[in-house]
PDB file of N, CA and C in Angstrom:
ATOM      1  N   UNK A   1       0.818  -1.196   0.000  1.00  0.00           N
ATOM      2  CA  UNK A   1       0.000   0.000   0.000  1.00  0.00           C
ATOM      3  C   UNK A   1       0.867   1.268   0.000  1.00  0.00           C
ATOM      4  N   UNK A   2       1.781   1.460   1.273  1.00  0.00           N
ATOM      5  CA  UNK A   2       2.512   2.262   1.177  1.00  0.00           C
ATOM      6  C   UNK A   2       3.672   2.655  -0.558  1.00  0.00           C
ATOM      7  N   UNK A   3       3.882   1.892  -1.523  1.00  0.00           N
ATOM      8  CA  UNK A   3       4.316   1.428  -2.686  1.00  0.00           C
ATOM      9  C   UNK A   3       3.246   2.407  -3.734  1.00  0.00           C
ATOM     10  N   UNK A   4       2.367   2.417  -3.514  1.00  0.00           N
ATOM     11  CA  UNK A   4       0.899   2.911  -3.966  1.00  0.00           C
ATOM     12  C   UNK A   4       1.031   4.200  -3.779  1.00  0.00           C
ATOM     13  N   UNK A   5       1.003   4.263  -2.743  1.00  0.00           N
ATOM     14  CA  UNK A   5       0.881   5.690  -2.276  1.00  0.00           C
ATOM     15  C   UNK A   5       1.976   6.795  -2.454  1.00  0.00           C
ATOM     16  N   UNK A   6       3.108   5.951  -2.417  1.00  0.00           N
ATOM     17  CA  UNK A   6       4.727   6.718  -3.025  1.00  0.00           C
ATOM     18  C   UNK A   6       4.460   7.296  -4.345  1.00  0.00           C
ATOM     19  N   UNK A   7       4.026   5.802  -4.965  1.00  0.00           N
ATOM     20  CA  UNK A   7       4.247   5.923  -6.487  1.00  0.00           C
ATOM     21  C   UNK A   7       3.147   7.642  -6.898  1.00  0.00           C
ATOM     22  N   UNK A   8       1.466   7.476  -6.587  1.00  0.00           N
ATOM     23  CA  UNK A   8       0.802   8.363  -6.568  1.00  0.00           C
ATOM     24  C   UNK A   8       1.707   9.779  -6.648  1.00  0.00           C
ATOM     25  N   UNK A   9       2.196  10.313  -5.132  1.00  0.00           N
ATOM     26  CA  UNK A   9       2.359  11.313  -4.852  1.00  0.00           C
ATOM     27  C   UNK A   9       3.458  11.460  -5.920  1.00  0.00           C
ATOM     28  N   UNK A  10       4.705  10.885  -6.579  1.00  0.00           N
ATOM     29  CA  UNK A  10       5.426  11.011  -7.466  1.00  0.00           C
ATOM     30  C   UNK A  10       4.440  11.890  -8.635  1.00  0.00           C
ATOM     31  N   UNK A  11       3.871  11.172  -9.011  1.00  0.00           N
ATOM     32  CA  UNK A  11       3.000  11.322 -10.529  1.00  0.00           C
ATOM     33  C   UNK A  11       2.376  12.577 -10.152  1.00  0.00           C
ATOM     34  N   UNK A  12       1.494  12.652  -9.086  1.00  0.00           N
ATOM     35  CA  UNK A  12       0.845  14.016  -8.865  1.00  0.00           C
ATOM     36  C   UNK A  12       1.866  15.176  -8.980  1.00  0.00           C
ATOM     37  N   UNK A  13       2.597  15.156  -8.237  1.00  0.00           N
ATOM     38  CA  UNK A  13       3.674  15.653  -8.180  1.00  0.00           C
ATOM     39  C   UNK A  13       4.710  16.532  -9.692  1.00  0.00           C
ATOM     40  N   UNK A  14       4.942  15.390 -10.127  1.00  0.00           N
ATOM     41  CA  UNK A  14       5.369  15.467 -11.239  1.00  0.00           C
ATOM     42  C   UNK A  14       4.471  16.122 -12.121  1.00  0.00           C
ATOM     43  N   UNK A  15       3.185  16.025 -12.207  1.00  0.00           N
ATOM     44  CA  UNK A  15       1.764  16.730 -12.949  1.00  0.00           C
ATOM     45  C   UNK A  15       1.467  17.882 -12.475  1.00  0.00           C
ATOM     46  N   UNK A  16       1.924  18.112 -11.308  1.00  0.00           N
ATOM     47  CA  UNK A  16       1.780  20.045 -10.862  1.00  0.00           C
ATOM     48  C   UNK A  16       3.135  20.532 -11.322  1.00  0.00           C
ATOM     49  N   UNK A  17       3.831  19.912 -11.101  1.00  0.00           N
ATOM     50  CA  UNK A  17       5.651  20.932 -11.715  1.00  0.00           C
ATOM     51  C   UNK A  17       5.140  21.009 -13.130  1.00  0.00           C
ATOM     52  N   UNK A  18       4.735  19.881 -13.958  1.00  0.00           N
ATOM     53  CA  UNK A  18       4.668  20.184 -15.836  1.00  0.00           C
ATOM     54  C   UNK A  18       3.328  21.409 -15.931  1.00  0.00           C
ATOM     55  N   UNK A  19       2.259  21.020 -15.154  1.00  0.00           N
ATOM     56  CA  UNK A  19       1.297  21.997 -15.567  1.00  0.00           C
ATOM     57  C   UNK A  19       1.866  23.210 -15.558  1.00  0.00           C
ATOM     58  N   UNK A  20       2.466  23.378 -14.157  1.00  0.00           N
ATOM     59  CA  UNK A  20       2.958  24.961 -14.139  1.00  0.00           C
ATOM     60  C   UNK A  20       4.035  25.659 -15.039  1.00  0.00           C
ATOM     61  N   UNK A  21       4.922  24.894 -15.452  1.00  0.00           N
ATOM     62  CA  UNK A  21       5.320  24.634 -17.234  1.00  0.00           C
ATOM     63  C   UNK A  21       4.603  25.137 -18.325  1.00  0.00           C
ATOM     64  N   UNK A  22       3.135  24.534 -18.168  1.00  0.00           N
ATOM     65  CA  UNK A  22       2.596  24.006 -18.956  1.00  0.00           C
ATOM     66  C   UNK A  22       1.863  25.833 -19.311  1.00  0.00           C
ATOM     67  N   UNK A  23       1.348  26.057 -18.266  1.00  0.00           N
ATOM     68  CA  UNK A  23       0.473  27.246 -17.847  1.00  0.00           C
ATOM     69  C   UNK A  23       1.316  28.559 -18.078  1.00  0.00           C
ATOM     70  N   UNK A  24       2.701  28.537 -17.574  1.00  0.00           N
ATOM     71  CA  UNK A  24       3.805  29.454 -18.110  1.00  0.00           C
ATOM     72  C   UNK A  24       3.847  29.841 -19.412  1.00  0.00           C
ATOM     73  N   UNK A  25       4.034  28.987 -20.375  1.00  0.00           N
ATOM     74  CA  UNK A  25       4.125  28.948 -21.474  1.00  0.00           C
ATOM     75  C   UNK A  25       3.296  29.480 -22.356  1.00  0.00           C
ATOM     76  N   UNK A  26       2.140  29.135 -21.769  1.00  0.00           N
ATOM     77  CA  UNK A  26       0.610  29.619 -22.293  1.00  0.00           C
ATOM     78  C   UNK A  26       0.451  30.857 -22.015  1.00  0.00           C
ATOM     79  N   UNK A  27       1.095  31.355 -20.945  1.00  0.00           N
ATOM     80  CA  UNK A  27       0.856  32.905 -20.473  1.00  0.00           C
ATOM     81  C   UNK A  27       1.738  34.126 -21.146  1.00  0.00           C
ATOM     82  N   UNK A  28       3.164  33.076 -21.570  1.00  0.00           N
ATOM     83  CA  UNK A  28       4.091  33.933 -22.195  1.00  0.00           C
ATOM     84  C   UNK A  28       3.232  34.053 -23.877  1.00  0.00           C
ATOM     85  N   UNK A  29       2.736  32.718 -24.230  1.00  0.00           N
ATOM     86  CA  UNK A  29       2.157  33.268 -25.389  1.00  0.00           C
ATOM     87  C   UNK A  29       1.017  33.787 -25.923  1.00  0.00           C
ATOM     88  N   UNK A  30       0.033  34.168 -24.822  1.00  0.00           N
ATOM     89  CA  UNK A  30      -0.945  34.879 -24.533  1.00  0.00           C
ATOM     90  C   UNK A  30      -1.948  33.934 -25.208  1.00  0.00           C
ATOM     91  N   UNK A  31      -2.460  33.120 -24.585  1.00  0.00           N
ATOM     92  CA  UNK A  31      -2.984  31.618 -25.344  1.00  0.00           C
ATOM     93  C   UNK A  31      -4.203  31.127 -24.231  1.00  0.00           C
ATOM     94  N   UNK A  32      -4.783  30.318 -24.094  1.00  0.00           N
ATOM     95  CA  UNK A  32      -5.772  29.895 -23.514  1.00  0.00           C
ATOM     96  C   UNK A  32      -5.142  29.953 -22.054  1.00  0.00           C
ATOM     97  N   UNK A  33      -5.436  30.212 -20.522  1.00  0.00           N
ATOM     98  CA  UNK A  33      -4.377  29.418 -19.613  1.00  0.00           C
ATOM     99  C   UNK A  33      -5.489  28.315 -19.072  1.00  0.00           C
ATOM    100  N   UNK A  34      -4.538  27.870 -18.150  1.00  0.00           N
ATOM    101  CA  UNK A  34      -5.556  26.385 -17.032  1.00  0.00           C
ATOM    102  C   UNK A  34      -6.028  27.835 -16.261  1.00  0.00           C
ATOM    103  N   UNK A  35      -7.005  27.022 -15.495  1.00  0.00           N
ATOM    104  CA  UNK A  35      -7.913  28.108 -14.572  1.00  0.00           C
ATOM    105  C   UNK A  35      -7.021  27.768 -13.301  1.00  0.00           C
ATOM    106  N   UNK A  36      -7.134  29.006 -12.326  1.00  0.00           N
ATOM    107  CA  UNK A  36      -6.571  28.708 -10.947  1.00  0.00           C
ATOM    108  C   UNK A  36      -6.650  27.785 -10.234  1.00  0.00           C
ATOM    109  N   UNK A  37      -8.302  27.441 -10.092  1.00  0.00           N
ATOM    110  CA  UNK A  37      -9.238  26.610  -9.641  1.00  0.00           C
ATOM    111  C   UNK A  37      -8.678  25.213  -9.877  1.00  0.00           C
ATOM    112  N   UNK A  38      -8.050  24.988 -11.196  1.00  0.00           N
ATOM    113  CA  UNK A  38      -7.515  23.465 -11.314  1.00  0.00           C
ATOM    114  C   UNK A  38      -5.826  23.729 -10.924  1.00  0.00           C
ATOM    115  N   UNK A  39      -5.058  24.404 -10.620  1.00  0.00           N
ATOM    116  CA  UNK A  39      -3.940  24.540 -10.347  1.00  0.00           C
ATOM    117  C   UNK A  39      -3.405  24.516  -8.469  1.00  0.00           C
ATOM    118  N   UNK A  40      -4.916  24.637  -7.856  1.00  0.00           N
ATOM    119  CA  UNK A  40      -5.069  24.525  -6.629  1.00  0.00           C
ATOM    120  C   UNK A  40      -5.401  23.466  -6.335  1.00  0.00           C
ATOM    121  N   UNK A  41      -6.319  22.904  -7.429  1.00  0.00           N
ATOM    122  CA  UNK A  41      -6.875  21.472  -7.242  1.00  0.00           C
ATOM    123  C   UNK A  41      -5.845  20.812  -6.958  1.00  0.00           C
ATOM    124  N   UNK A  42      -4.818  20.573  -8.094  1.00  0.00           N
ATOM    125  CA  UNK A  42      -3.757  19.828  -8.068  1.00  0.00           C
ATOM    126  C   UNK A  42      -2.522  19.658  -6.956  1.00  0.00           C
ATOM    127  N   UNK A  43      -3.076  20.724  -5.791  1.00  0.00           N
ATOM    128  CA  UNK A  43      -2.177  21.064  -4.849  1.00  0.00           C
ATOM    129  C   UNK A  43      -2.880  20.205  -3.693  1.00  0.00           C
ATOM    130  N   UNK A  44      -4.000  20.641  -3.905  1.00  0.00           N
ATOM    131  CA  UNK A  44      -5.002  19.622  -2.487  1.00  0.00           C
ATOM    132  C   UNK A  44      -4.976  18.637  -2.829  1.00  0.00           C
ATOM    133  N   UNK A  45      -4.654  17.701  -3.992  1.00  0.00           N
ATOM    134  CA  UNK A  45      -4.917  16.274  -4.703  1.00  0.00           C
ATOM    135  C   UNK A  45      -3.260  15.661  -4.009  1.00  0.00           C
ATOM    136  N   UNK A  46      -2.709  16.743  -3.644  1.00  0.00           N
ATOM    137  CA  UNK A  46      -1.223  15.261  -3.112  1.00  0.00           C
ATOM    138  C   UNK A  46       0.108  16.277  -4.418  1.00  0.00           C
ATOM    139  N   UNK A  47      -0.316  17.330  -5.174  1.00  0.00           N
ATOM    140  CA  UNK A  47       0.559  18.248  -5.694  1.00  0.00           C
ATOM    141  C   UNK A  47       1.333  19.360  -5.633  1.00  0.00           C
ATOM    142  N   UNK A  48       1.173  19.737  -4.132  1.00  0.00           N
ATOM    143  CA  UNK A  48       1.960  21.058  -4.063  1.00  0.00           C
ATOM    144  C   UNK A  48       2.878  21.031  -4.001  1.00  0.00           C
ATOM    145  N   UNK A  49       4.123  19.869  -3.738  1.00  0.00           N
ATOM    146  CA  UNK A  49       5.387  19.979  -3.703  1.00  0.00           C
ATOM    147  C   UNK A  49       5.824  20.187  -4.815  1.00  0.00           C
ATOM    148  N   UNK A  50       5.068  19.074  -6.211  1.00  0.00           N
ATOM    149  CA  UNK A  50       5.595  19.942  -7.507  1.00  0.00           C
ATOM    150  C   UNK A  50       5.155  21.375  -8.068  1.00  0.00           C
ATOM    151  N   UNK A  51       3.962  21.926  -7.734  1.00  0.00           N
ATOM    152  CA  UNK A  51       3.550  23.397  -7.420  1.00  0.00           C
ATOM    153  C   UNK A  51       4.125  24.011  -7.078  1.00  0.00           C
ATOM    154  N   UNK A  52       4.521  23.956  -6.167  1.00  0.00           N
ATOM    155  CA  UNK A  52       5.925  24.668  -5.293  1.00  0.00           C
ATOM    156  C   UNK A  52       6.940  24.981  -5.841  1.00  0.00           C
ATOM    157  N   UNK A  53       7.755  23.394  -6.461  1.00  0.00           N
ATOM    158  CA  UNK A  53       9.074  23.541  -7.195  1.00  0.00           C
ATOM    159  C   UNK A  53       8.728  24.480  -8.945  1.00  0.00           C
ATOM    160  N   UNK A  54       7.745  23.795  -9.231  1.00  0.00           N
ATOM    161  CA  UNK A  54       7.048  24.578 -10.894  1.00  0.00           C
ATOM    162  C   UNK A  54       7.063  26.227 -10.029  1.00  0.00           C
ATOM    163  N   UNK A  55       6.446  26.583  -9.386  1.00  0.00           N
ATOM    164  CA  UNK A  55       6.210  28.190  -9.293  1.00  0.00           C
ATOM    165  C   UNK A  55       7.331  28.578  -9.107  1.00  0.00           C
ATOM    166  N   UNK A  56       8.997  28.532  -8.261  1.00  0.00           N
ATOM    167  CA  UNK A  56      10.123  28.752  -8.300  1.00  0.00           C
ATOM    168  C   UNK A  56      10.923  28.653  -9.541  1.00  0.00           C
ATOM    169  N   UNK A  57      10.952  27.355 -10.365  1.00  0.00           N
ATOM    170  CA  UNK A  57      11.609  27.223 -11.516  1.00  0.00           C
ATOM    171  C   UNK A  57      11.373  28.137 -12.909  1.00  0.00           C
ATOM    172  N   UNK A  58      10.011  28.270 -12.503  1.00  0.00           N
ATOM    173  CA  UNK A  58       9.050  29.157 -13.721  1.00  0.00           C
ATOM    174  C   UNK A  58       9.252  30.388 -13.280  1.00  0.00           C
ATOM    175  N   UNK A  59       9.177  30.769 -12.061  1.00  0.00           N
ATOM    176  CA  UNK A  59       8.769  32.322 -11.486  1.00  0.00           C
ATOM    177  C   UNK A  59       7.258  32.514 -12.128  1.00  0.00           C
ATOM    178  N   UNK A  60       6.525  31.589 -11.672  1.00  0.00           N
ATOM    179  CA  UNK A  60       4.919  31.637 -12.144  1.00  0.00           C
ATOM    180  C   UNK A  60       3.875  31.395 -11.071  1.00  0.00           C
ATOM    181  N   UNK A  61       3.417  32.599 -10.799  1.00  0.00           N
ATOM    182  CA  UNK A  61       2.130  32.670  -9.976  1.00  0.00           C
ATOM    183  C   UNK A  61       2.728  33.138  -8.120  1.00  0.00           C
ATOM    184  N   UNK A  62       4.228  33.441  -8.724  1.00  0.00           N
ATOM    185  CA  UNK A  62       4.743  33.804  -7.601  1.00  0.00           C
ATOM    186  C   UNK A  62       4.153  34.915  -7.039  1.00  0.00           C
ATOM    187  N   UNK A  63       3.128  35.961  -7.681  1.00  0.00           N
ATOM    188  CA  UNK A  63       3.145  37.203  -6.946  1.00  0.00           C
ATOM    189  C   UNK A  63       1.636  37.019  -6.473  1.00  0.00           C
ATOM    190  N   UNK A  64       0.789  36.046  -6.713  1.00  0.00           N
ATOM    191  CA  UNK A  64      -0.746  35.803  -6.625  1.00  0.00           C
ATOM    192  C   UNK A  64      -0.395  35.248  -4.942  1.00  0.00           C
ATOM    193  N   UNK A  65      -1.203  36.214  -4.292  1.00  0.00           N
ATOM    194  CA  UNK A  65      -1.189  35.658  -2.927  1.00  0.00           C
ATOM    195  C   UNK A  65      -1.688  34.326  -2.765  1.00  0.00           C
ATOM    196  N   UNK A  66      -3.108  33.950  -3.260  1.00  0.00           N
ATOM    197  CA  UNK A  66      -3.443  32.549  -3.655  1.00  0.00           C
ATOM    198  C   UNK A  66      -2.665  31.329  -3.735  1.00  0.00           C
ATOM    199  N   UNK A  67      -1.191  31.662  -3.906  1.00  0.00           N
ATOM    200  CA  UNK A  67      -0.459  30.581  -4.628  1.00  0.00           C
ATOM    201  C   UNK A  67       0.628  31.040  -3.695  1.00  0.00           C
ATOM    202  N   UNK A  68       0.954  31.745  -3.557  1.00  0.00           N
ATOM    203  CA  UNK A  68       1.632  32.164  -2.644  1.00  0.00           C
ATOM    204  C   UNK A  68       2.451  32.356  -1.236  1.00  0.00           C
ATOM    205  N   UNK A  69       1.200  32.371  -0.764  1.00  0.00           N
ATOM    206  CA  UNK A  69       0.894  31.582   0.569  1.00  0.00           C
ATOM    207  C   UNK A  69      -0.482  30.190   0.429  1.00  0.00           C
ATOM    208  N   UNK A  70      -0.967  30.400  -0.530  1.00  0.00           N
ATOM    209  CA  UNK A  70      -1.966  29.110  -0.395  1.00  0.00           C
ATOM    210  C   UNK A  70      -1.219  27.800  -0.688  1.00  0.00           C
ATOM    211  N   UNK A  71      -0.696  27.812  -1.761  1.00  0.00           N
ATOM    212  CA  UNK A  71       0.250  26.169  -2.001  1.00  0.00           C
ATOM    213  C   UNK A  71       0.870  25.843  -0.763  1.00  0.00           C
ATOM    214  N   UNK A  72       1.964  26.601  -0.040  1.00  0.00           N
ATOM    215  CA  UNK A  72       2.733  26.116   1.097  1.00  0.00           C
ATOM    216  C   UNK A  72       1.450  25.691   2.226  1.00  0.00           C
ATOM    217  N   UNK A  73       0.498  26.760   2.266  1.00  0.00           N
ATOM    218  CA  UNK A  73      -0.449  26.201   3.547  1.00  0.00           C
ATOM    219  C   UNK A  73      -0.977  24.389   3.322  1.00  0.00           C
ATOM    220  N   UNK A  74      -1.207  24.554   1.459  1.00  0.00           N
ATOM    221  CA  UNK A  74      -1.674  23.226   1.754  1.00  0.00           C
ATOM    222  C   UNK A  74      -0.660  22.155   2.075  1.00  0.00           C
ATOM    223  N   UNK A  75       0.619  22.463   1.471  1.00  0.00           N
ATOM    224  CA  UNK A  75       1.141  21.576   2.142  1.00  0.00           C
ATOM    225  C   UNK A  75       1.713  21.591   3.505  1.00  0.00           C
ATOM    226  N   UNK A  76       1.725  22.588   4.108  1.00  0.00           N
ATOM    227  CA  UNK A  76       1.437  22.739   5.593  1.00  0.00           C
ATOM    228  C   UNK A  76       0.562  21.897   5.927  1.00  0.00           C
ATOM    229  N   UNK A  77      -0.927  21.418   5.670  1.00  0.00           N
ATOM    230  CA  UNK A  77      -1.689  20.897   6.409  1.00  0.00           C
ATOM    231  C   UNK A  77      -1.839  19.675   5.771  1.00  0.00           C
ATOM    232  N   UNK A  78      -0.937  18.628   4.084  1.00  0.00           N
ATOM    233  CA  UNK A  78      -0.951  17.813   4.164  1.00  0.00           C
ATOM    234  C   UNK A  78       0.459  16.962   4.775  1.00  0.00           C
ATOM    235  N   UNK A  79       1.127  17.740   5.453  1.00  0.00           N
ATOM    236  CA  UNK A  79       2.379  16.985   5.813  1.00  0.00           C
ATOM    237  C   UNK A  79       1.649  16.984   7.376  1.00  0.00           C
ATOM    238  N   UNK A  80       1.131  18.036   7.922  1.00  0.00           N
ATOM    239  CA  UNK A  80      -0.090  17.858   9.496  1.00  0.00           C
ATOM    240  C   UNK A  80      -0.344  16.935   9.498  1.00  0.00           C
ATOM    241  N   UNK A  81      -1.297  16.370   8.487  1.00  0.00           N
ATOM    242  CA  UNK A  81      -2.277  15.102   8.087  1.00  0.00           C
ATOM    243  C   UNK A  81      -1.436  13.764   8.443  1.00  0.00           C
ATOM    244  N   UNK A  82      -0.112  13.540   7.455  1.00  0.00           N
ATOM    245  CA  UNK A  82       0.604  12.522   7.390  1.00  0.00           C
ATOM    246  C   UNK A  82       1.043  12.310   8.610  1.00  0.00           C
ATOM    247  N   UNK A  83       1.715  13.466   9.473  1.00  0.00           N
ATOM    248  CA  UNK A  83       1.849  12.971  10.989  1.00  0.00           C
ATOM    249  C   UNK A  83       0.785  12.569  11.966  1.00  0.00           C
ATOM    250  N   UNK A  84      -0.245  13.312  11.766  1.00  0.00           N
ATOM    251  CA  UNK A  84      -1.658  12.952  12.633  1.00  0.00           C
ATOM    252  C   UNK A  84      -1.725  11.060  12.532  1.00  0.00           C
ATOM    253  N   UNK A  85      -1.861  11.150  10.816  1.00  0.00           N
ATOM    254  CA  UNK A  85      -2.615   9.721  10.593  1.00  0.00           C
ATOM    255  C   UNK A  85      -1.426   8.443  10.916  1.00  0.00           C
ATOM    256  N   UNK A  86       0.342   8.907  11.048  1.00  0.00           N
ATOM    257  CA  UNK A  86       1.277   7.842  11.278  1.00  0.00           C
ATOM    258  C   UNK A  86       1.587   7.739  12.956  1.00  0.00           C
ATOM    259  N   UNK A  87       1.084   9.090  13.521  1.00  0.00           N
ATOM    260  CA  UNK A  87       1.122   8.674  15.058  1.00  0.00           C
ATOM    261  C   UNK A  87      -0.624   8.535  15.417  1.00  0.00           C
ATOM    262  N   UNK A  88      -1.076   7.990  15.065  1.00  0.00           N
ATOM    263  CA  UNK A  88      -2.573   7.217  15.656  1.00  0.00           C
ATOM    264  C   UNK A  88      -2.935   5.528  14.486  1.00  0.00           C
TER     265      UNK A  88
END
């Protein structure tokens, strides 16, 4: 299970660093972007660490308070979670 759950957070992971790539790119070329709404999603889904690393590497969405302080909170409160649920 734990194997499962590694593998997951990899892929999620890996799928918030490319989006934010992905979304960069789109912004430099003034083109459709992803909505916020799914770029947050991807942060509460088990993605903000690659969110995190994508918004530093890119310098994207760095100045949106939303993302700003919202990505780190969530993972503030999913690394909370992981200790809550491994000490009970």
């Amino acid at each position: 299970m734990l194997k499962i759950i590694l593998a997951y957070l990899l892929v999620i992971n890996l799928v918030g660093f490319i989006i934010m790539l992905i979304d960069k790119q789109k912004a430099i070329h003034k083109e459709w972007r992803i909505p916020e709404n799914t770029l947050i999603g991807i942060s509460i889904i088990g993605g903000s660490i690659g969110m995190l690393f994508g918004m530093s590497a890119f310098r994207h969405k760095t100045k949106h308070i939303k993302f700003k302080f919202g990505v780190p909170f969530i993972l503030f409160i999913q690394i909370g979670l992981i200790i809550l649920y491994f000490n009970y």
